[in-house]
Protein backbone atom coordinates (compact mmCIF):
# COMPACT_ATOMS: atom_id res chain seq x y z
CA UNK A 1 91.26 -52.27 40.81
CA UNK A 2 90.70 -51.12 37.27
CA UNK A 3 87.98 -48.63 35.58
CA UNK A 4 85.93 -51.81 34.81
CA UNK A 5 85.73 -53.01 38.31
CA UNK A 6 85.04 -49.92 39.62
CA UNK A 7 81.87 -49.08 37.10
CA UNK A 8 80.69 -52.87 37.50
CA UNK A 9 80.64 -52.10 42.01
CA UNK A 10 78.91 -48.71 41.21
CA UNK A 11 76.34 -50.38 39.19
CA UNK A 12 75.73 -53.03 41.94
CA UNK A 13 75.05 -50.44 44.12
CA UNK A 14 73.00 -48.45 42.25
CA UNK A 15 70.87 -51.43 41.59
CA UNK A 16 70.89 -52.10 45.24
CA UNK A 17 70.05 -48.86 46.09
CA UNK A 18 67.05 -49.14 43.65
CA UNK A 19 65.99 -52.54 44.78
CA UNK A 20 66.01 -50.86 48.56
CA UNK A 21 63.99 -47.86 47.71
CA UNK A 22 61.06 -50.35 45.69
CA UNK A 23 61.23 -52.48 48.55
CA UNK A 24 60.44 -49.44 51.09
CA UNK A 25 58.03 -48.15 48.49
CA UNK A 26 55.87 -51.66 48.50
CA UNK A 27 56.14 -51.33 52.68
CA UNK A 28 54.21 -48.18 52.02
CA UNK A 29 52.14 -49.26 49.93
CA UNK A 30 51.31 -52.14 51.95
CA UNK A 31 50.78 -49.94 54.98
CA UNK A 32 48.64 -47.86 53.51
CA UNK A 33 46.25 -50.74 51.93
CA UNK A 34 45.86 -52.11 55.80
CA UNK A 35 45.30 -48.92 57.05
CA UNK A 36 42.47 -48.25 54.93
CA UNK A 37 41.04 -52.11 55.24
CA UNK A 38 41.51 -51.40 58.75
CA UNK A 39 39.23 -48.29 58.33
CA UNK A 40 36.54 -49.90 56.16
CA UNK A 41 35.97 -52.60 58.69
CA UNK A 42 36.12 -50.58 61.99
CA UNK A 43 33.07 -48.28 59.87
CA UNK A 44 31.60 -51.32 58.63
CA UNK A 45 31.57 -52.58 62.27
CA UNK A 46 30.48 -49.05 63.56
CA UNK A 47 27.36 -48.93 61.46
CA UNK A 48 26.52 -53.08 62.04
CA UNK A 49 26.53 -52.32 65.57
CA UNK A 50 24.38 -48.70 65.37
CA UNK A 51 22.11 -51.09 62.97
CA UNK A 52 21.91 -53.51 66.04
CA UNK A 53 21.22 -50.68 68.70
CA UNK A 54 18.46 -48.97 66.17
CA UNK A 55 16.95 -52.63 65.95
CA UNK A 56 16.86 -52.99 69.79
CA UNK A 57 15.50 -49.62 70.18
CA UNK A 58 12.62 -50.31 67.78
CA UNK A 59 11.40 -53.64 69.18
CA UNK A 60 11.71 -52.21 73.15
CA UNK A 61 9.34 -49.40 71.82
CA UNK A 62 7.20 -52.12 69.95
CA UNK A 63 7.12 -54.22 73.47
CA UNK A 64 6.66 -51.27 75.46
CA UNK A 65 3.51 -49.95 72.58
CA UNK A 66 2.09 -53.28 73.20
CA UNK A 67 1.89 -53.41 77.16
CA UNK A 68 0.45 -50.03 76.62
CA UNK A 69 -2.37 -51.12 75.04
CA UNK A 70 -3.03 -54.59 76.89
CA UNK A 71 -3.00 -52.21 80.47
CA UNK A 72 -5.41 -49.75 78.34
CA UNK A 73 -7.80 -52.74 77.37
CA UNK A 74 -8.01 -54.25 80.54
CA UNK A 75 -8.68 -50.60 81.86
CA UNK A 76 -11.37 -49.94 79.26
CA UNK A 77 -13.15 -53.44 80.18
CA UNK A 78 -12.67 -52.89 84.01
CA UNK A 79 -14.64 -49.70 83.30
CA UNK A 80 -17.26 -51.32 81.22
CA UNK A 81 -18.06 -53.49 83.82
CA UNK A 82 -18.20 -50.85 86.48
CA UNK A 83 -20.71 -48.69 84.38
CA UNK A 84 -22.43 -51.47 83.43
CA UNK A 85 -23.20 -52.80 86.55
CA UNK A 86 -24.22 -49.17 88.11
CA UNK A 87 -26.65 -49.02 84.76
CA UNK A 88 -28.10 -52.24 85.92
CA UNK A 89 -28.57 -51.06 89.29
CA UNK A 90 -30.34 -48.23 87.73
CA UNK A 91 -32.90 -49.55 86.03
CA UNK A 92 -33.47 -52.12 89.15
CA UNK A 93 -33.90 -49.44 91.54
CA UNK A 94 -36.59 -47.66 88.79
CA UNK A 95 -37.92 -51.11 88.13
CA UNK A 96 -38.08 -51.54 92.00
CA UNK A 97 -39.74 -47.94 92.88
CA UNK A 98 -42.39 -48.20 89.57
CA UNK A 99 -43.77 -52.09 91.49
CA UNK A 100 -43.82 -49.94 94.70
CA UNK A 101 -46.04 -47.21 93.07
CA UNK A 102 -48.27 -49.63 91.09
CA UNK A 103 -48.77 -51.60 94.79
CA UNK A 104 -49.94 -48.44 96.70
CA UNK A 105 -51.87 -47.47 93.65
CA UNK A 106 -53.59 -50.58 93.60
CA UNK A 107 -54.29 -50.18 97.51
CA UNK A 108 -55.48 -46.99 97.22
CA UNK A 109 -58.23 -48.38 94.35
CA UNK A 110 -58.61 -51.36 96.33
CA UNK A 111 -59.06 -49.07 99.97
CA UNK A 112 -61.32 -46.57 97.74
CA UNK A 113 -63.78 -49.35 96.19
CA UNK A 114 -64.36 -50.93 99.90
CA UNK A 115 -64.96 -47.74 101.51
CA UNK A 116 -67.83 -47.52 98.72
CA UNK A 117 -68.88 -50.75 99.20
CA UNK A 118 -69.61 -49.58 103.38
CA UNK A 119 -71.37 -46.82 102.34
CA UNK A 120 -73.95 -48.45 100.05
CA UNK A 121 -74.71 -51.59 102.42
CA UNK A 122 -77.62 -50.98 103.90
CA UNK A 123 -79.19 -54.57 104.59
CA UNK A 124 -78.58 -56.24 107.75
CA UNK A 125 -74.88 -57.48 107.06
CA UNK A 126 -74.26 -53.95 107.49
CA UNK A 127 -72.75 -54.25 110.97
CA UNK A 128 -70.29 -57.36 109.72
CA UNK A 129 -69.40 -55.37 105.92
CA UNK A 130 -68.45 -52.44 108.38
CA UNK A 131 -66.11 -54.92 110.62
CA UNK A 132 -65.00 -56.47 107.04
CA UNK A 133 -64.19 -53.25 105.87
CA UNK A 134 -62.16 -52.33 109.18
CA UNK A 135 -60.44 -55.69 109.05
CA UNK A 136 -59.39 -54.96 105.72
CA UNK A 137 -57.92 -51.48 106.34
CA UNK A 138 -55.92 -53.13 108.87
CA UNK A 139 -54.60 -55.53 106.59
CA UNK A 140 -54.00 -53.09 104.07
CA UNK A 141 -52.32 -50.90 106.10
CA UNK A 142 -50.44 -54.09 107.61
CA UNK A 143 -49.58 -54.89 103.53
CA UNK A 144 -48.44 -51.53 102.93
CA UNK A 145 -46.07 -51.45 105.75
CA UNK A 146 -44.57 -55.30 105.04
CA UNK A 147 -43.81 -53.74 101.33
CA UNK A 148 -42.14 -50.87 102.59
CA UNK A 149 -39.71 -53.21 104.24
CA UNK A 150 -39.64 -55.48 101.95
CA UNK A 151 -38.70 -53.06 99.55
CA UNK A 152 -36.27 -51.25 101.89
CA UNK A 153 -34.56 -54.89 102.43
CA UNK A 154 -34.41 -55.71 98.52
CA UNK A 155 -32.89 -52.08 98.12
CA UNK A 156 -30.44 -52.69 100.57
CA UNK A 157 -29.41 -56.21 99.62
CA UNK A 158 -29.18 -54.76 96.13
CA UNK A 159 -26.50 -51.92 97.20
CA UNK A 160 -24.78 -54.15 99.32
CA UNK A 161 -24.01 -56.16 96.13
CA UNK A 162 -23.28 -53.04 94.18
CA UNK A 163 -20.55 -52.48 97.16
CA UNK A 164 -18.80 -56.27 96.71
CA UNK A 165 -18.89 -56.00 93.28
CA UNK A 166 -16.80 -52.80 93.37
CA UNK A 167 -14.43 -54.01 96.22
CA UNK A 168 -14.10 -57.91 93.94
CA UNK A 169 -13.40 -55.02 90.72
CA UNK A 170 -11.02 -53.21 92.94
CA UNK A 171 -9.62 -56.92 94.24
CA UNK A 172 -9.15 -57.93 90.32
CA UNK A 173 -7.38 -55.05 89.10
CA UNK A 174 -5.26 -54.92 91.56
CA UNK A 175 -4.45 -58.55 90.69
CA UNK A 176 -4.37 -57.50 87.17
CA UNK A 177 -1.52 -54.81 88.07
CA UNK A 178 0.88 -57.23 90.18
CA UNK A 179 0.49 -59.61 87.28
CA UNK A 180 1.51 -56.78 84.59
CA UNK A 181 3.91 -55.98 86.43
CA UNK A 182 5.49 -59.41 87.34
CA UNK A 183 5.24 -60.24 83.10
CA UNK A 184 6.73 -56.91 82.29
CA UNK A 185 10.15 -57.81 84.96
CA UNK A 186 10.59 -61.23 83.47
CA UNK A 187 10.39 -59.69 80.37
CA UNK A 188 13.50 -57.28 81.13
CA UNK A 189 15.39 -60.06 82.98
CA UNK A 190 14.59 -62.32 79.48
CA UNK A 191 15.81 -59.28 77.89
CA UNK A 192 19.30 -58.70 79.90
CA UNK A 193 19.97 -62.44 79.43
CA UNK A 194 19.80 -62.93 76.23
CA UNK A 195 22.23 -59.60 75.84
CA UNK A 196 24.73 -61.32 78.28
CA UNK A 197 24.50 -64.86 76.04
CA UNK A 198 25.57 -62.66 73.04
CA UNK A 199 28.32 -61.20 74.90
CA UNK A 200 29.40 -65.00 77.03
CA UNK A 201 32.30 -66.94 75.45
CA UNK A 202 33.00 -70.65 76.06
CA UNK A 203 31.35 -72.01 79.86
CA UNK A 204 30.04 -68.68 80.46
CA UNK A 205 27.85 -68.60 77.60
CA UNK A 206 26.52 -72.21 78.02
CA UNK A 207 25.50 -71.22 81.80
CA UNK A 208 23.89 -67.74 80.56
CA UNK A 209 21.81 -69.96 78.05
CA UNK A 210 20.67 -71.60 80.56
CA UNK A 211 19.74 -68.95 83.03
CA UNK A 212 18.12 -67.53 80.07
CA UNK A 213 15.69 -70.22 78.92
CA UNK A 214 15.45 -70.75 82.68
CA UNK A 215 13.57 -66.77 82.28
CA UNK A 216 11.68 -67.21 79.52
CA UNK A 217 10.02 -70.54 81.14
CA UNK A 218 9.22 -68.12 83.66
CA UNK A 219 8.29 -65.22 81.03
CA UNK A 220 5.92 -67.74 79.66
CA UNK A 221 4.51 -68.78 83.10
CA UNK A 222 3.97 -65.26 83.76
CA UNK A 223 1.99 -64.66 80.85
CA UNK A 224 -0.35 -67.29 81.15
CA UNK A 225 -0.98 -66.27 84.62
CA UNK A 226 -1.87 -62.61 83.35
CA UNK A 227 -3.97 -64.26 80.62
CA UNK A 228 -5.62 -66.35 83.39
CA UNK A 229 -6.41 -63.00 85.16
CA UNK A 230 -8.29 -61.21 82.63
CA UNK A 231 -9.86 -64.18 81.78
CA UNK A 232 -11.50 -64.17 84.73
CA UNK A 233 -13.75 -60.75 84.27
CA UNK A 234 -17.37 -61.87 84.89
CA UNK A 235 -20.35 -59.40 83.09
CA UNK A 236 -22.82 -57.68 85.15
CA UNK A 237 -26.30 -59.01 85.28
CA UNK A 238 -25.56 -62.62 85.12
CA UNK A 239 -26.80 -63.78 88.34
CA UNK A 240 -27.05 -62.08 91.88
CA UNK A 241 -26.91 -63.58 95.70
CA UNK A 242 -30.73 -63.87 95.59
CA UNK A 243 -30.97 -66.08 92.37
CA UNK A 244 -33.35 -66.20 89.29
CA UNK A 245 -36.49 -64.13 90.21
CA UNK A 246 -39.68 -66.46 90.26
CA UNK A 247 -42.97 -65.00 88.28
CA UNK A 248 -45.65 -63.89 90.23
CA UNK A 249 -49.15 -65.32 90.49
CA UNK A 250 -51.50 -63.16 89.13
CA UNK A 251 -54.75 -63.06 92.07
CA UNK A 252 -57.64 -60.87 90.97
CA UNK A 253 -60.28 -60.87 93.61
CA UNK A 254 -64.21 -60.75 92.57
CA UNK A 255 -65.20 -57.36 91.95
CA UNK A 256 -67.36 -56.02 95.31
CA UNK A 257 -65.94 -59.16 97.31
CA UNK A 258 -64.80 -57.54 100.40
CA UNK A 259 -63.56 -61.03 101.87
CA UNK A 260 -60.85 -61.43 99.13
CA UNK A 261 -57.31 -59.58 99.40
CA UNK A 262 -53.86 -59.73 97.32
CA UNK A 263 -50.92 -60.99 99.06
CA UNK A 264 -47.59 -59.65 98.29
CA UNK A 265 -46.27 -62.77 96.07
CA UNK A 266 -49.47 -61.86 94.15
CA UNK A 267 -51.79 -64.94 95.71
CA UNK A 268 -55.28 -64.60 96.97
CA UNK A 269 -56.41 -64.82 100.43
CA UNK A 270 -59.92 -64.77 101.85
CA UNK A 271 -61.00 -63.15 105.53
């Protein structure tokens, strides 16, 4: 092998060797441009799914804010109610004691005026005027007594539907709760669902879409019911157990006529 040979096998080699070491160099190269696509998508990833958490966070606070404040506003107008219906029964009990007053009042008058009327008589009716006047005292007394219980029974009847109303406000709320309660549930099972349809592949996902629009039938179904619930607060002072009240008559017996009395519905009656 001559000096030619060997210069043209020592370039071929170099060459090689150069070719080799540009080769490994582009490996490198290579490696390092994956590793750091491999890092850009693994934080892109990272931060999509810390955007997704943040996002799931914010809307369970924003569902959570929101049953706050339908429990508080059902709360608030359960409460109305109540005080409403105890300042109703207020003013009905004053209403009731000022009638009772004005009656005995008028009794008293009416008692007072008759008594004068014995006194004066002095004809010869003055035997019958005096058995008039006794008759009368023992009606009035005999009026005064029927309004006492009358008033004691409208009193009572009145407190006794004070006490249902509280026990049907009691009854409602507590229907009010189970209903809240049954909405917010379906709500969470809506809620895991539709986290295991993101997460399903293939079958598994068609069976959890199903199970989950199976829930949110039932979400809906338990909304309306709640809706249906609250709905169904009645105001105080609409009607009662004894019905519209009917007006009086309005008797005024002749002045000095000891034959003519008031009845308690406010007709006249004559002895």
């Amino acid at each position: 092998m001559n000096q030619r040979d060997k210069d043209v096998m020592k370039e071929s080699s170099v060459l090689f060797s150069l070719k080799e070491l540009m080769t490994l160099e582009e490996d490198r190269l290579k490696k390092e441009e994956d590793a750091r696509l491999a890092t850009i998508r693994a934080s892109e990833a990272a931060q999509a799914e810390a955007d997704r958490r943040t996002r799931e966070a914010e809307a369970a606070r924003m569902r959570a804010e929101a049953d706050r404040k339908l429990h508080e506003e059902v709360r608030a107008r359960e409460e109305a109610a109540r005080l409403e219906a105890m300042r109703q029964a207020e003013v009905e009990r004053a209403r009731v004691e000022a009638e009772s007053r004005g009656r005995l009042e008028q009794m008293a008058r009416t008692q007072a005026h008759e008594r004068e009327l014995a006194a004066l008589a002095q004809d010869k009716k003055k035997k019958r005027l005096s058995l008039m006047v006794g008759i009368g005292g023992a009606v009035l007394l005999l009026t005064i007594v029927s309004s006492g219980v009358a008033l004691k029974l409208q009193a009572d009847a009145k407190a006794d539907a004070d006490r249902r109303h509280q026990e049907e406000a009691s009854e409602h709320q507590a229907k009010i709760d189970k209903l809240e309660a049954a909405a917010r549930s379906q709500h969470d099972e809506v809620e895991r669902l539709k986290s295991d349809v993101e997460h399903a592949q293939g079958a598994a996902k068609a069976e959890a879409q199903a199970k989950l629009t199976a829930a949110q039938t039932k979400e809906r179904e338990a909304q309306d019911a709640l809706k249906h619930g609250t709905a169904g607060v009645s105001g105080p002072g609409v009607s009662g157990p004894a019905g519209p009240v009917k007006p009086k008559a309005n008797c005024k017996c002749p002045e000095g006529d000891p034959t003519c009395r008031v009845n308690l519905d406010g007709t006249c009656s004559w002895l």
